[in-house]
C-alpha atoms as a PDB file:
ATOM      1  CA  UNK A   1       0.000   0.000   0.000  1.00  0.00           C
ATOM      2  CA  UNK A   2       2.427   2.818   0.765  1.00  0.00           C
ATOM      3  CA  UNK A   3       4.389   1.416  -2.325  1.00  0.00           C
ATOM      4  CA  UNK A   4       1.595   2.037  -4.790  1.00  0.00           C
ATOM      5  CA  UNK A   5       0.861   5.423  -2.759  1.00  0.00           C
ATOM      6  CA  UNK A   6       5.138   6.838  -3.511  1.00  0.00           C
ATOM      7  CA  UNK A   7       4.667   5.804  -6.904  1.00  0.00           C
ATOM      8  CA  UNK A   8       1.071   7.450  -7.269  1.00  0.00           C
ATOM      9  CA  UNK A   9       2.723  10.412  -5.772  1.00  0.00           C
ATOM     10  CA  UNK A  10       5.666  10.384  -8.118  1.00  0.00           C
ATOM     11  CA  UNK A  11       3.463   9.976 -11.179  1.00  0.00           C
ATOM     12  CA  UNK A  12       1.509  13.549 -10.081  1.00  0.00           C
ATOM     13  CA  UNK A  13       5.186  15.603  -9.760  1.00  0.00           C
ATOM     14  CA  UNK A  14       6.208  14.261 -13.170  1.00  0.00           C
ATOM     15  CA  UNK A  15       2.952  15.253 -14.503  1.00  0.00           C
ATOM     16  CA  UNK A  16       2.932  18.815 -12.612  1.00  0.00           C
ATOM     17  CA  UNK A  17       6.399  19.371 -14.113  1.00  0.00           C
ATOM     18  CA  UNK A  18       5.298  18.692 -17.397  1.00  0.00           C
ATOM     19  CA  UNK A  19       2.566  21.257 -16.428  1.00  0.00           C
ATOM     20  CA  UNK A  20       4.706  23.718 -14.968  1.00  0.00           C
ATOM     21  CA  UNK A  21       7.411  23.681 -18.294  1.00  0.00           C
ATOM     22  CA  UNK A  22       4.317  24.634 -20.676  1.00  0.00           C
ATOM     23  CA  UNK A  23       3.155  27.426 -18.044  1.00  0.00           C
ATOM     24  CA  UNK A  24       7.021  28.551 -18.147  1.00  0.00           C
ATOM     25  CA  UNK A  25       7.031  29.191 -22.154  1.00  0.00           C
ATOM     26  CA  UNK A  26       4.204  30.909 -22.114  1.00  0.00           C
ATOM     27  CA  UNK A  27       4.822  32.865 -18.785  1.00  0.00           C
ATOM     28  CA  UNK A  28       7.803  33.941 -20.530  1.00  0.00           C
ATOM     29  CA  UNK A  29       6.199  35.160 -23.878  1.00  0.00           C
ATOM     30  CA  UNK A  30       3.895  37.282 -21.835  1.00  0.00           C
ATOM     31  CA  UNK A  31       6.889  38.802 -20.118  1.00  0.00           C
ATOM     32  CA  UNK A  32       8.269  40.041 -23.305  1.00  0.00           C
ATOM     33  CA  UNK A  33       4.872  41.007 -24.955  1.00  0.00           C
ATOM     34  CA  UNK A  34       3.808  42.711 -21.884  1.00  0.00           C
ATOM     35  CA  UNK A  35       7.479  44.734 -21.604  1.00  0.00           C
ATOM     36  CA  UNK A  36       7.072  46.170 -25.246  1.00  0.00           C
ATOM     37  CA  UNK A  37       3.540  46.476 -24.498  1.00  0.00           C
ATOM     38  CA  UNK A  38       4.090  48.998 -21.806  1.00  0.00           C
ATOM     39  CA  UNK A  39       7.031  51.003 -23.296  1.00  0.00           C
ATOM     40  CA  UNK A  40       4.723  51.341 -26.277  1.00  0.00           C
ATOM     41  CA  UNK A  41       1.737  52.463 -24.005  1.00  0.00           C
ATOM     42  CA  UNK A  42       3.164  53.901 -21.377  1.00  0.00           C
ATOM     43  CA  UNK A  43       1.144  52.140 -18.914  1.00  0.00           C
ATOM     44  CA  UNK A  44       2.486  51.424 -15.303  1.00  0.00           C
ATOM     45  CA  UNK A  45      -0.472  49.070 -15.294  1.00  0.00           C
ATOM     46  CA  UNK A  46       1.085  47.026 -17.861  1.00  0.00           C
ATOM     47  CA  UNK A  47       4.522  47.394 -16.308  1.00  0.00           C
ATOM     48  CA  UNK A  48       3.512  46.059 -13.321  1.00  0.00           C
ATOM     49  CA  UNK A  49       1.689  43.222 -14.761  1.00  0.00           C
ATOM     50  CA  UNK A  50       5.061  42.546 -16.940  1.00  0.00           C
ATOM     51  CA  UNK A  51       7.457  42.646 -13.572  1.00  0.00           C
ATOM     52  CA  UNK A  52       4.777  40.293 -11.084  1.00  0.00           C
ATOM     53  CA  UNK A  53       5.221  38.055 -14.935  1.00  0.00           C
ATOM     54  CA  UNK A  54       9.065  37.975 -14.488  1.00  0.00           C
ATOM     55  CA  UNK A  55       8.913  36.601 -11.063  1.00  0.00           C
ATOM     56  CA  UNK A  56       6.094  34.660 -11.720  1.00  0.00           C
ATOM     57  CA  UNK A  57       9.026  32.694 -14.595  1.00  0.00           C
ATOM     58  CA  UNK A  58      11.892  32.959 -11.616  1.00  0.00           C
ATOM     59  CA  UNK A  59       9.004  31.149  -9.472  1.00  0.00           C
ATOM     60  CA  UNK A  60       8.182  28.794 -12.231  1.00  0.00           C
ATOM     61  CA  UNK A  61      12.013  27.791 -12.453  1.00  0.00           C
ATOM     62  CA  UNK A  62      11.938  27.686  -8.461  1.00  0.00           C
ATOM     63  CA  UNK A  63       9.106  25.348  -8.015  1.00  0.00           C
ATOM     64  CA  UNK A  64      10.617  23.296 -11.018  1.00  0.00           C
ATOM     65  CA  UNK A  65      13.673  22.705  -9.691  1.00  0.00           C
ATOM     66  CA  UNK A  66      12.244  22.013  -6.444  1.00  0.00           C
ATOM     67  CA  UNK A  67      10.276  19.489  -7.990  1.00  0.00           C
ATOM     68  CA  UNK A  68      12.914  17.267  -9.375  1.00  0.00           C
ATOM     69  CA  UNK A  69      14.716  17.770  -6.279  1.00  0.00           C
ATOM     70  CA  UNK A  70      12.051  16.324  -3.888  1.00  0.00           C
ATOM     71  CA  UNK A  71      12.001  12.856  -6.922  1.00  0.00           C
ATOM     72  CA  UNK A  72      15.712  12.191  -5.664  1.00  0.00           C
ATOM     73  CA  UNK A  73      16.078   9.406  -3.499  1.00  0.00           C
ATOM     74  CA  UNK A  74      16.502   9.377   0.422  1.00  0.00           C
ATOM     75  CA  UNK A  75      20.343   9.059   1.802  1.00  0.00           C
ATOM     76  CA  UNK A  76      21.951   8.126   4.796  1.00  0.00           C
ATOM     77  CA  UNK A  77      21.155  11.545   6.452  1.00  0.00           C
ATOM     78  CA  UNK A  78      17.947  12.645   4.257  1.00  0.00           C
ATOM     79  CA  UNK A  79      16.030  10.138   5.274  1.00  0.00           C
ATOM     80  CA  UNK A  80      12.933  11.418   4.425  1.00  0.00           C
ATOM     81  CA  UNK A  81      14.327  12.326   1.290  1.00  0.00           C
ATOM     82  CA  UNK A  82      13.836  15.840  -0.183  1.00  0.00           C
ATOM     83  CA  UNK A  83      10.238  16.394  -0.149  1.00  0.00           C
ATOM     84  CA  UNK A  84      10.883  19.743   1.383  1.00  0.00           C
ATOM     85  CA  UNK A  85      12.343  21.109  -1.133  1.00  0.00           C
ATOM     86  CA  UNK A  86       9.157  21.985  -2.659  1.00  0.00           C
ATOM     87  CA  UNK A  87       7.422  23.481   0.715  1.00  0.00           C
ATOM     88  CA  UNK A  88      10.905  25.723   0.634  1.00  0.00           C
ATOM     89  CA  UNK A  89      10.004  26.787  -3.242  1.00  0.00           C
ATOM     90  CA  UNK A  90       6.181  27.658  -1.717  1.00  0.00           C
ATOM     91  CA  UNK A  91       7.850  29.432   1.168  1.00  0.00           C
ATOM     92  CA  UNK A  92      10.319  31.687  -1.291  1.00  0.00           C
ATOM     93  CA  UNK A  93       7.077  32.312  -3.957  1.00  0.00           C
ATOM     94  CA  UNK A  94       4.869  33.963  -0.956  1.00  0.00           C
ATOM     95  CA  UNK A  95       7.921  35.814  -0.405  1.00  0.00           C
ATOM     96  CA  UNK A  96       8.583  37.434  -3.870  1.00  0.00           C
ATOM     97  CA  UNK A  97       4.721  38.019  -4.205  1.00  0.00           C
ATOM     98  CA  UNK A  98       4.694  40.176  -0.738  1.00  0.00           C
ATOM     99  CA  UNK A  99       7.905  42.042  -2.297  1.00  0.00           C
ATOM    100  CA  UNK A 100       5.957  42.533  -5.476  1.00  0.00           C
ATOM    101  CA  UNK A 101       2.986  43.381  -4.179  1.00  0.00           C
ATOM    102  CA  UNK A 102       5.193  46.315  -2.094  1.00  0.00           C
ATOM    103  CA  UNK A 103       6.459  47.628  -5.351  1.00  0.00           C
ATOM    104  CA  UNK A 104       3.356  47.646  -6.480  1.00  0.00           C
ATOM    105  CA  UNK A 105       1.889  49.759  -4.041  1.00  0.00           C
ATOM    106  CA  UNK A 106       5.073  52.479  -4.067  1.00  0.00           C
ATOM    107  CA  UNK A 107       4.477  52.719  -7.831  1.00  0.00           C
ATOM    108  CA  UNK A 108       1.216  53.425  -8.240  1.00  0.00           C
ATOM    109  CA  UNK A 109       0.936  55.812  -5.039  1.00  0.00           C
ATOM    110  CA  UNK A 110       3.631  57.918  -6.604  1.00  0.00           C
ATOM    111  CA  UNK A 111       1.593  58.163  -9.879  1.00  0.00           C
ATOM    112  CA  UNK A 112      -1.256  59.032  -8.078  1.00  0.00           C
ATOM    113  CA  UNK A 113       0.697  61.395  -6.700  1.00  0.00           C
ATOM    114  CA  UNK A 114       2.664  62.822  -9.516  1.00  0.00           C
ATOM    115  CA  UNK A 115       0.741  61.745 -12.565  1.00  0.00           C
ATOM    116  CA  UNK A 116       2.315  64.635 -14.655  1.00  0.00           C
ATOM    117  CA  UNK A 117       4.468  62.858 -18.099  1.00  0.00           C
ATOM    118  CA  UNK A 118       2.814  59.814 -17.904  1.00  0.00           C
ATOM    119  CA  UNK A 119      -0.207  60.155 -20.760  1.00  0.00           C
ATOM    120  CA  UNK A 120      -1.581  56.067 -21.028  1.00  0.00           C
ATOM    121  CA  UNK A 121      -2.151  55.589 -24.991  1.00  0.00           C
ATOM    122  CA  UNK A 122      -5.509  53.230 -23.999  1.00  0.00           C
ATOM    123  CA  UNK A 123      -5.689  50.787 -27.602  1.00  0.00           C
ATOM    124  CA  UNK A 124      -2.220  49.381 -26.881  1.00  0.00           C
ATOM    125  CA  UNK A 125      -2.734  48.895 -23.658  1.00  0.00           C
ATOM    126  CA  UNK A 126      -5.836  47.098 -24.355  1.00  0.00           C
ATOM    127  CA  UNK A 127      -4.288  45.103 -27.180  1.00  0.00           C
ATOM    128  CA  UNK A 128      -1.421  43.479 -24.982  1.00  0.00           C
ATOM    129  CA  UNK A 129      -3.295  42.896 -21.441  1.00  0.00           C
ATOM    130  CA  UNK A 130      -5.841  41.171 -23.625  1.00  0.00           C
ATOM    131  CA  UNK A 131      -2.864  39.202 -24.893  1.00  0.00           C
ATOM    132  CA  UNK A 132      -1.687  38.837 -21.425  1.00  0.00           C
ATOM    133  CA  UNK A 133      -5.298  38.098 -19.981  1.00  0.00           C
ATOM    134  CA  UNK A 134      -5.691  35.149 -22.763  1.00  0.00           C
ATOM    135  CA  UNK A 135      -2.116  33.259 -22.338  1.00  0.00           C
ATOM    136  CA  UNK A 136      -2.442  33.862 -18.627  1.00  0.00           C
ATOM    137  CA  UNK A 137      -5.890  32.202 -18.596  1.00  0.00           C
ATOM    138  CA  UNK A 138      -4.496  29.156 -20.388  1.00  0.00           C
ATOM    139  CA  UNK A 139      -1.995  28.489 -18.123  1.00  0.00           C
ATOM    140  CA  UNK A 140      -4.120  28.636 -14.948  1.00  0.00           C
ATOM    141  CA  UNK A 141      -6.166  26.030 -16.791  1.00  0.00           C
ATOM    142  CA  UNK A 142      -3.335  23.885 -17.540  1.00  0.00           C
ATOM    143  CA  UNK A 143      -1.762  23.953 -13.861  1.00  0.00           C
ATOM    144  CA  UNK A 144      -6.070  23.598 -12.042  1.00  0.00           C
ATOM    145  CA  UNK A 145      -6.247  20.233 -13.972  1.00  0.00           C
ATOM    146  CA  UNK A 146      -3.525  18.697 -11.493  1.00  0.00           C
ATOM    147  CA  UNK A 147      -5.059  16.727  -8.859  1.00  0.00           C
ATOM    148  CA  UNK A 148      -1.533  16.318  -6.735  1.00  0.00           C
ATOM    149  CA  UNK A 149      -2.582  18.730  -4.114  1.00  0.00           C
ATOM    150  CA  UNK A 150       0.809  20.083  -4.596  1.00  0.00           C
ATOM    151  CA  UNK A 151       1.539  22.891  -2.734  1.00  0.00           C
ATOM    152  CA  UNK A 152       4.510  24.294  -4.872  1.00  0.00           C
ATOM    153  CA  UNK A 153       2.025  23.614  -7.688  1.00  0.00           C
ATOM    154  CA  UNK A 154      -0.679  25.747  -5.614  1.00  0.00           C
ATOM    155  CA  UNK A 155       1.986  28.445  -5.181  1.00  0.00           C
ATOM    156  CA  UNK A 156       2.397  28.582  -9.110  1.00  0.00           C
ATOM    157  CA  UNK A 157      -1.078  28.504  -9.725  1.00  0.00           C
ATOM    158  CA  UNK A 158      -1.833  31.447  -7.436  1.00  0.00           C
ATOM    159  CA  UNK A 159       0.403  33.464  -9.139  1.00  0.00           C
ATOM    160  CA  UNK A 160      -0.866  32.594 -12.408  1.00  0.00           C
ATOM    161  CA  UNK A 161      -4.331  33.452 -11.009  1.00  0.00           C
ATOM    162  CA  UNK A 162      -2.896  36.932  -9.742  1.00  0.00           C
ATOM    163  CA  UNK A 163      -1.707  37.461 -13.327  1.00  0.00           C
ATOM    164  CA  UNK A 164      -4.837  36.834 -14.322  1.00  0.00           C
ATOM    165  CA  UNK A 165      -6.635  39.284 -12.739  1.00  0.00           C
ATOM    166  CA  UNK A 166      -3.798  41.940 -13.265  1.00  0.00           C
ATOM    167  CA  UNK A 167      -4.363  41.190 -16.939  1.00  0.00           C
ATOM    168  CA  UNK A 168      -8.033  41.881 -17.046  1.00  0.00           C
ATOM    169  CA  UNK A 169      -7.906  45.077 -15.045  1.00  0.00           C
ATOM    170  CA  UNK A 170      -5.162  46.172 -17.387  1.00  0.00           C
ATOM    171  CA  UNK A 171      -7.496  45.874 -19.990  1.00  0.00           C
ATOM    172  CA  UNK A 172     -10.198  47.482 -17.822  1.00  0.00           C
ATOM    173  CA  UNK A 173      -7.970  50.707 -17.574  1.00  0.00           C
ATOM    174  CA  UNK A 174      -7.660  51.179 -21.042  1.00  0.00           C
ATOM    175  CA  UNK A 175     -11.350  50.943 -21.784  1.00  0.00           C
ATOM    176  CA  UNK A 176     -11.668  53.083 -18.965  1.00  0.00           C
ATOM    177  CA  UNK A 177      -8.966  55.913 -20.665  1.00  0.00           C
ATOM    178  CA  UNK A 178     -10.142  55.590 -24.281  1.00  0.00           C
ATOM    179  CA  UNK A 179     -13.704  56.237 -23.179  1.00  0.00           C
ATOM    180  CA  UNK A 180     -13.402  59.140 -20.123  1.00  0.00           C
ATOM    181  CA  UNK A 181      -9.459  60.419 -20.492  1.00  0.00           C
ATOM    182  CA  UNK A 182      -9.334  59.131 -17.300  1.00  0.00           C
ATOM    183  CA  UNK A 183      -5.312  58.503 -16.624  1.00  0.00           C
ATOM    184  CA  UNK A 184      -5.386  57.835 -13.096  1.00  0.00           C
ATOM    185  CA  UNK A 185      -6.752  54.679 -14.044  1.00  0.00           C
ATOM    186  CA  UNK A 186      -3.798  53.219 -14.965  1.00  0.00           C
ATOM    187  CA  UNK A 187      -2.439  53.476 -11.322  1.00  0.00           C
ATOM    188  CA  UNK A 188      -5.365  52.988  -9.410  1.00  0.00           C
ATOM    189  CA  UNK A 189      -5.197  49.526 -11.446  1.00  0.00           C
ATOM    190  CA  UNK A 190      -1.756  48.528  -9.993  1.00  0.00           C
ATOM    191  CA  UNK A 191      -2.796  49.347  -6.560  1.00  0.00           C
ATOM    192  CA  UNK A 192      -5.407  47.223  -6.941  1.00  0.00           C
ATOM    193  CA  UNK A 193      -3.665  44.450  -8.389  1.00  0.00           C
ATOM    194  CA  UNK A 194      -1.109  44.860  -4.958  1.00  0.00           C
ATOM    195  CA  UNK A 195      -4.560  44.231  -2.936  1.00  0.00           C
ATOM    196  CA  UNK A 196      -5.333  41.295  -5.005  1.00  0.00           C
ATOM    197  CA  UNK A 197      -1.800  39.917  -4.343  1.00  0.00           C
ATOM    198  CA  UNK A 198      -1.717  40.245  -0.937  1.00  0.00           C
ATOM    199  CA  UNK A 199      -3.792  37.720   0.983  1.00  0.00           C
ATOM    200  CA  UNK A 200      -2.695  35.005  -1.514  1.00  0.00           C
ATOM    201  CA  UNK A 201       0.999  35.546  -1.174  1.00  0.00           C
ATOM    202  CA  UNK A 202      -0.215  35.713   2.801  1.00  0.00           C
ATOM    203  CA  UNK A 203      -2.205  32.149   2.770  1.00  0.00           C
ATOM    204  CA  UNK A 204       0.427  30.548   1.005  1.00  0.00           C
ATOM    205  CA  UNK A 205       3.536  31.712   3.213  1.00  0.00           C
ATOM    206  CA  UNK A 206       0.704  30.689   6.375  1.00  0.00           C
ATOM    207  CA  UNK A 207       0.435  27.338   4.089  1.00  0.00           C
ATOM    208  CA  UNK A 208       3.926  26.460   3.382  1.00  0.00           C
ATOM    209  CA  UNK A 209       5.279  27.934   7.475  1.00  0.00           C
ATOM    210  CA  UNK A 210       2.484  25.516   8.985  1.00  0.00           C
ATOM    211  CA  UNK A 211       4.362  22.641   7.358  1.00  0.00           C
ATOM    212  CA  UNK A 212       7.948  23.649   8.081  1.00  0.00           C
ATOM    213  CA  UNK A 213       7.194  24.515  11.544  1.00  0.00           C
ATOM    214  CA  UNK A 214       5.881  20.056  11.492  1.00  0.00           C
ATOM    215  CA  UNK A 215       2.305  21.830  12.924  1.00  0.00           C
ATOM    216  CA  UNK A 216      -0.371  18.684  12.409  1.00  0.00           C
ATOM    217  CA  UNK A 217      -2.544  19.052   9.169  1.00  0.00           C
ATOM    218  CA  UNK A 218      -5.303  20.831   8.919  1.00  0.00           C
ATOM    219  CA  UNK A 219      -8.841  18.570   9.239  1.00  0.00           C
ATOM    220  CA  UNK A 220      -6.491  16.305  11.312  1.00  0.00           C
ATOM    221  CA  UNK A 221      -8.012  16.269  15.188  1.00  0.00           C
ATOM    222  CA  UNK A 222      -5.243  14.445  17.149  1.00  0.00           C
ATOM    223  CA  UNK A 223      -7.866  13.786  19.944  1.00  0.00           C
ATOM    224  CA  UNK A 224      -9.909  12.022  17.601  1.00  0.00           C
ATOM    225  CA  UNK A 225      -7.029  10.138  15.919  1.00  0.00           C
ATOM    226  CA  UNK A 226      -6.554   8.791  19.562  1.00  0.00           C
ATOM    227  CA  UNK A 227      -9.809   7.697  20.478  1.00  0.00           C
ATOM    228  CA  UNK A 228     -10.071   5.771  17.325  1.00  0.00           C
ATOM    229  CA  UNK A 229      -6.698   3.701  18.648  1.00  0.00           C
ATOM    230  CA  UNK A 230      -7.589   3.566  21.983  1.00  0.00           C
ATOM    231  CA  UNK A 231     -10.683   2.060  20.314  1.00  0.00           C
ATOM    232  CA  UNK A 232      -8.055  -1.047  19.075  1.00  0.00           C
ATOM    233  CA  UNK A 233      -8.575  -4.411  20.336  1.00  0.00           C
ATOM    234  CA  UNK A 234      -6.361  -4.960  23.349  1.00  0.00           C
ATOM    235  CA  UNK A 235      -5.360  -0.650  23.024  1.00  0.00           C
ATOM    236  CA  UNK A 236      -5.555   0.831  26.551  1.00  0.00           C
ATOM    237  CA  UNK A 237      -3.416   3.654  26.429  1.00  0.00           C
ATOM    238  CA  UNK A 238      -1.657   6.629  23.103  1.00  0.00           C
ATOM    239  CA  UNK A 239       0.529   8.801  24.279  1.00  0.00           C
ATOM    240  CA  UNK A 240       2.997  10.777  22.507  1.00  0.00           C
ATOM    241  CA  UNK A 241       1.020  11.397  19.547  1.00  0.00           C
ATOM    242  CA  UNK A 242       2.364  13.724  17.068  1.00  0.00           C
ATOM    243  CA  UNK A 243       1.248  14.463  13.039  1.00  0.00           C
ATOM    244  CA  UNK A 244       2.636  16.932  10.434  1.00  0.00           C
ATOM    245  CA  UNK A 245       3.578  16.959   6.576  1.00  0.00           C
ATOM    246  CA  UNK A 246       6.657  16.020   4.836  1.00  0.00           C
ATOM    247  CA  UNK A 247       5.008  17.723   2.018  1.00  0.00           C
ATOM    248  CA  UNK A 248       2.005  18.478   0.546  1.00  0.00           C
ATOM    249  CA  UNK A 249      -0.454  15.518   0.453  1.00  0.00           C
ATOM    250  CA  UNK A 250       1.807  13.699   2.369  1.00  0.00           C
ATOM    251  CA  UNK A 251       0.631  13.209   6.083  1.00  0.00           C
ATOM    252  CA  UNK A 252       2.202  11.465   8.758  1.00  0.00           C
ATOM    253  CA  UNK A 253       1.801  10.369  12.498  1.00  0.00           C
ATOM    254  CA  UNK A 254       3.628   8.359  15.171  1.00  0.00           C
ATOM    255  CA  UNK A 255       2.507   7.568  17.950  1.00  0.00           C
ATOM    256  CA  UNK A 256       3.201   5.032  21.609  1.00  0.00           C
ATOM    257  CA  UNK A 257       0.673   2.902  22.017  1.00  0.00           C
ATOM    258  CA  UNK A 258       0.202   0.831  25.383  1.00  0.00           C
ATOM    259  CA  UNK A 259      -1.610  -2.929  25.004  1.00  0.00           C
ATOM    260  CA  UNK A 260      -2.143  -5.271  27.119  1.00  0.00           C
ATOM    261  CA  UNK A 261      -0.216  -8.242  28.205  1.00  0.00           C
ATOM    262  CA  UNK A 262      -3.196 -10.817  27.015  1.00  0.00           C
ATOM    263  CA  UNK A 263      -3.447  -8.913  23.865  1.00  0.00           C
ATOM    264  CA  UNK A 264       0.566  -9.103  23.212  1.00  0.00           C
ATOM    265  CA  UNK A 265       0.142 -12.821  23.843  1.00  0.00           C
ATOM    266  CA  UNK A 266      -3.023 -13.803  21.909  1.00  0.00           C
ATOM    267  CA  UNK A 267      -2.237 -11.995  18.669  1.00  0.00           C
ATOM    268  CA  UNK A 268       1.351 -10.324  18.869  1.00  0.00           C
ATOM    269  CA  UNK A 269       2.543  -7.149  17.975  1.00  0.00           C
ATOM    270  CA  UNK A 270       2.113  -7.904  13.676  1.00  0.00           C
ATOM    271  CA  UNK A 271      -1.574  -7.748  13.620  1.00  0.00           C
ATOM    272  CA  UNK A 272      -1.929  -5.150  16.048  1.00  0.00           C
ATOM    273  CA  UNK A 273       0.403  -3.021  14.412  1.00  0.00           C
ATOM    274  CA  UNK A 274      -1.857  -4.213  11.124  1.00  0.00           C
ATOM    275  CA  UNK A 275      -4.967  -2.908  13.019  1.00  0.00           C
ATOM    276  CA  UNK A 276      -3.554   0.651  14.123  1.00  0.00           C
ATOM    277  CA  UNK A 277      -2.543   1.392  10.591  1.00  0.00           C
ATOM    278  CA  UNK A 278      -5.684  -0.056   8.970  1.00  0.00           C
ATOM    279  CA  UNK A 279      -7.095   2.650  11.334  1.00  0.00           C
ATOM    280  CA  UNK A 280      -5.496   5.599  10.499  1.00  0.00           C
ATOM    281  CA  UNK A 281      -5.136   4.971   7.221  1.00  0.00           C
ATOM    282  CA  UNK A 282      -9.049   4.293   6.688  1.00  0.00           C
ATOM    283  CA  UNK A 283     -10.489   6.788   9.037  1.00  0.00           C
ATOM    284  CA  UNK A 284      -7.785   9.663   8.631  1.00  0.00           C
ATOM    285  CA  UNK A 285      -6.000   8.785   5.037  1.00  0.00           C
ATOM    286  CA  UNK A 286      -2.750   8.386   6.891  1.00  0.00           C
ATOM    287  CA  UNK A 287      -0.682   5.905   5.522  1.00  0.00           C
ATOM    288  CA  UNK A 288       2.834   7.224   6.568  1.00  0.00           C
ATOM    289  CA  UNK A 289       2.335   6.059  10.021  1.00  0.00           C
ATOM    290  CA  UNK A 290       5.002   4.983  12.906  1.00  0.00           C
ATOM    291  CA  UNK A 291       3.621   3.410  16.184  1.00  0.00           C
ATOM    292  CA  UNK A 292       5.699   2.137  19.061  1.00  0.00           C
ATOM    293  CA  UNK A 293       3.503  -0.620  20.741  1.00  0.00           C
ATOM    294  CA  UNK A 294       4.537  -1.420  24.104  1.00  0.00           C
ATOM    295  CA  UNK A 295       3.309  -3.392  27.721  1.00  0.00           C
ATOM    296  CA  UNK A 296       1.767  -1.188  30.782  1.00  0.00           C
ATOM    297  CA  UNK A 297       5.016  -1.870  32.353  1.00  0.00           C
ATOM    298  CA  UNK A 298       7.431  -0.174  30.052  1.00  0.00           C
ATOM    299  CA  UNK A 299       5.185   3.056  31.005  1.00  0.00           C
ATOM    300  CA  UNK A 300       7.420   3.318  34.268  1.00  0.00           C
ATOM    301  CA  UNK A 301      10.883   3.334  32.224  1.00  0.00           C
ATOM    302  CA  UNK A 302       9.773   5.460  29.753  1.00  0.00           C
ATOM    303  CA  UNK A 303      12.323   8.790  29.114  1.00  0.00           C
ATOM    304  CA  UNK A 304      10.402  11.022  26.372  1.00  0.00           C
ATOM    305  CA  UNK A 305      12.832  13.739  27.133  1.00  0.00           C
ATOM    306  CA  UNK A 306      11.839  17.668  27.380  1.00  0.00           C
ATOM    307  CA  UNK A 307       9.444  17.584  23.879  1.00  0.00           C
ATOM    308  CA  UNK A 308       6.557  15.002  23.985  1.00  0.00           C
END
């Protein structure tokens, strides 16, 4: 069962990669449509939509390389192998979105500001957001058909999404110039996209922390998870019960669990073992799962040290 589960899991990155390289060539077209789009136009809008595009392609090459990373094989030391790596790639995407999101905001305050030299010619700016709002739309489609639960793939997605939107309100300026003359548009557009960035680039940092920091998964309740094996046959005590993620859609729990003398005799420790992860596995869909199944009297000699 956990065999078919690694490979299962395996399968998915391979096929998020091959997601995340078609996202990447079009990320980066966008990038340099979007750049001459807003030297031609003028449009800080567009600017800003072209600079969250060139991180978005760093990201893309982040959460890529993260990817094949967390496919190598456990060592000596990594014994968990490098799953990580991709929660680290989440972590450094929230990151660059607050940062962007921060330029964002300086940029267009100061045009707000100071809007004098900076005329928006509206059709061009139309012309290449809608360019941008179309590719960027395809490639949120290609990375939502993954069913991984990936959370580097999650982190791409989100920027994609963010993208998006920036696209669309790009192209909502424009109409908004050609028809009124309105200029300040254009900024008022890249403040909002900084508000749109924001509690993304928040919930995944929240996300990505939660698992570095080993905090159990959410949906997991710990005191259910031990009445369910103190529900075991021959299960009179769990203690020391701990859950988190090696990555995402990987859970995991470990846990002591005290059984009785008769029950040690009658069926040994295989088949209760057997039962406890039947247990979590079915009730919890845990099926990285370490228990440590000892007598009452080992209770007395047990040294958990300072964390427990």
């Amino acid at each position: 069962m956990g065999t078919g589960h690694d490979h299962s899991h395996a399968v998915g990155r391979a096929e998020d990669r091959a997601r995340l390289r078609l996202v990447l060539a079009v990320t980066g077209t966008v990038l340099v449509v979007e750049l001459v789009g807003a030297w031609f136009a003028g449009s800080l809008a567009l600017l800003a939509d072209a600079g969250h595009m060139a991180t978005d392609a760093a990201a893309i090459v982040l959460a890529l390389g993260a990817s094949y990373v967390a496919s190598m094989k456990a060592g000596p030391r990594s014994t968990f192998g490098w799953h990580r790596a991709e929660i680290l790639a989440a972590t450094v995407n929230a990151l660059v979105l607050l940062v962007v999101c921060g330029y964002l905001a300086y940029a267009g305050i100061s045009r707000l500001v100071d809007p004098s030299g900076s005329d928006v010619e509206a059709v061009p700016l139309m012309l290449f957001a809608g360019f941008g709002l179309l590719a960027n739309a395809f490639s949120l489609m290609v990375l939502q058909r993954s069913d991984s639960g990936s959370l580097n793939l999650k982190g791409a997605a989100n920027e994609v999404l963010a993208d998006l939107l920036g696209s669309a309100l790009a192209v909502l300026a424009g109409v908004v110039i050609a028809t009124t003359g309105f200029q300040r548009a254009d900024p008022i557009v890249s403040l909002l996209i900084a508000v749109m960035i924001l509690p993304r680039s928040i919930s995944l940092l929240r996300d990505s922390v939660a698992i570095l920091l080993e905090i159990a998964p959410a949906g997991l309740d710990l005191e259910d998870v031990r009445r369910h094996l103190v529900g075991a046959p021959g299960v009179v005590d769990v203690h020391d019960l701990h859950a988190w993620t090696i990555t995402s859609g990987i859970p995991s729990l470990s846990a002591h669990v005290t059984v009785t003398d008769e029950a040690l005799a009658e069926r040994g420790v295989g088949a209760i073992l057997d039962d406890l992860g039947r247990c979590v596995a079915e009730h919890f869909d845990v099926r990285h799962a370490t228990f440590q199944v000892e007598p009452p009297s080992h209770e007395e000699h047990e040294d958990l040290g300072e964390v427990h």
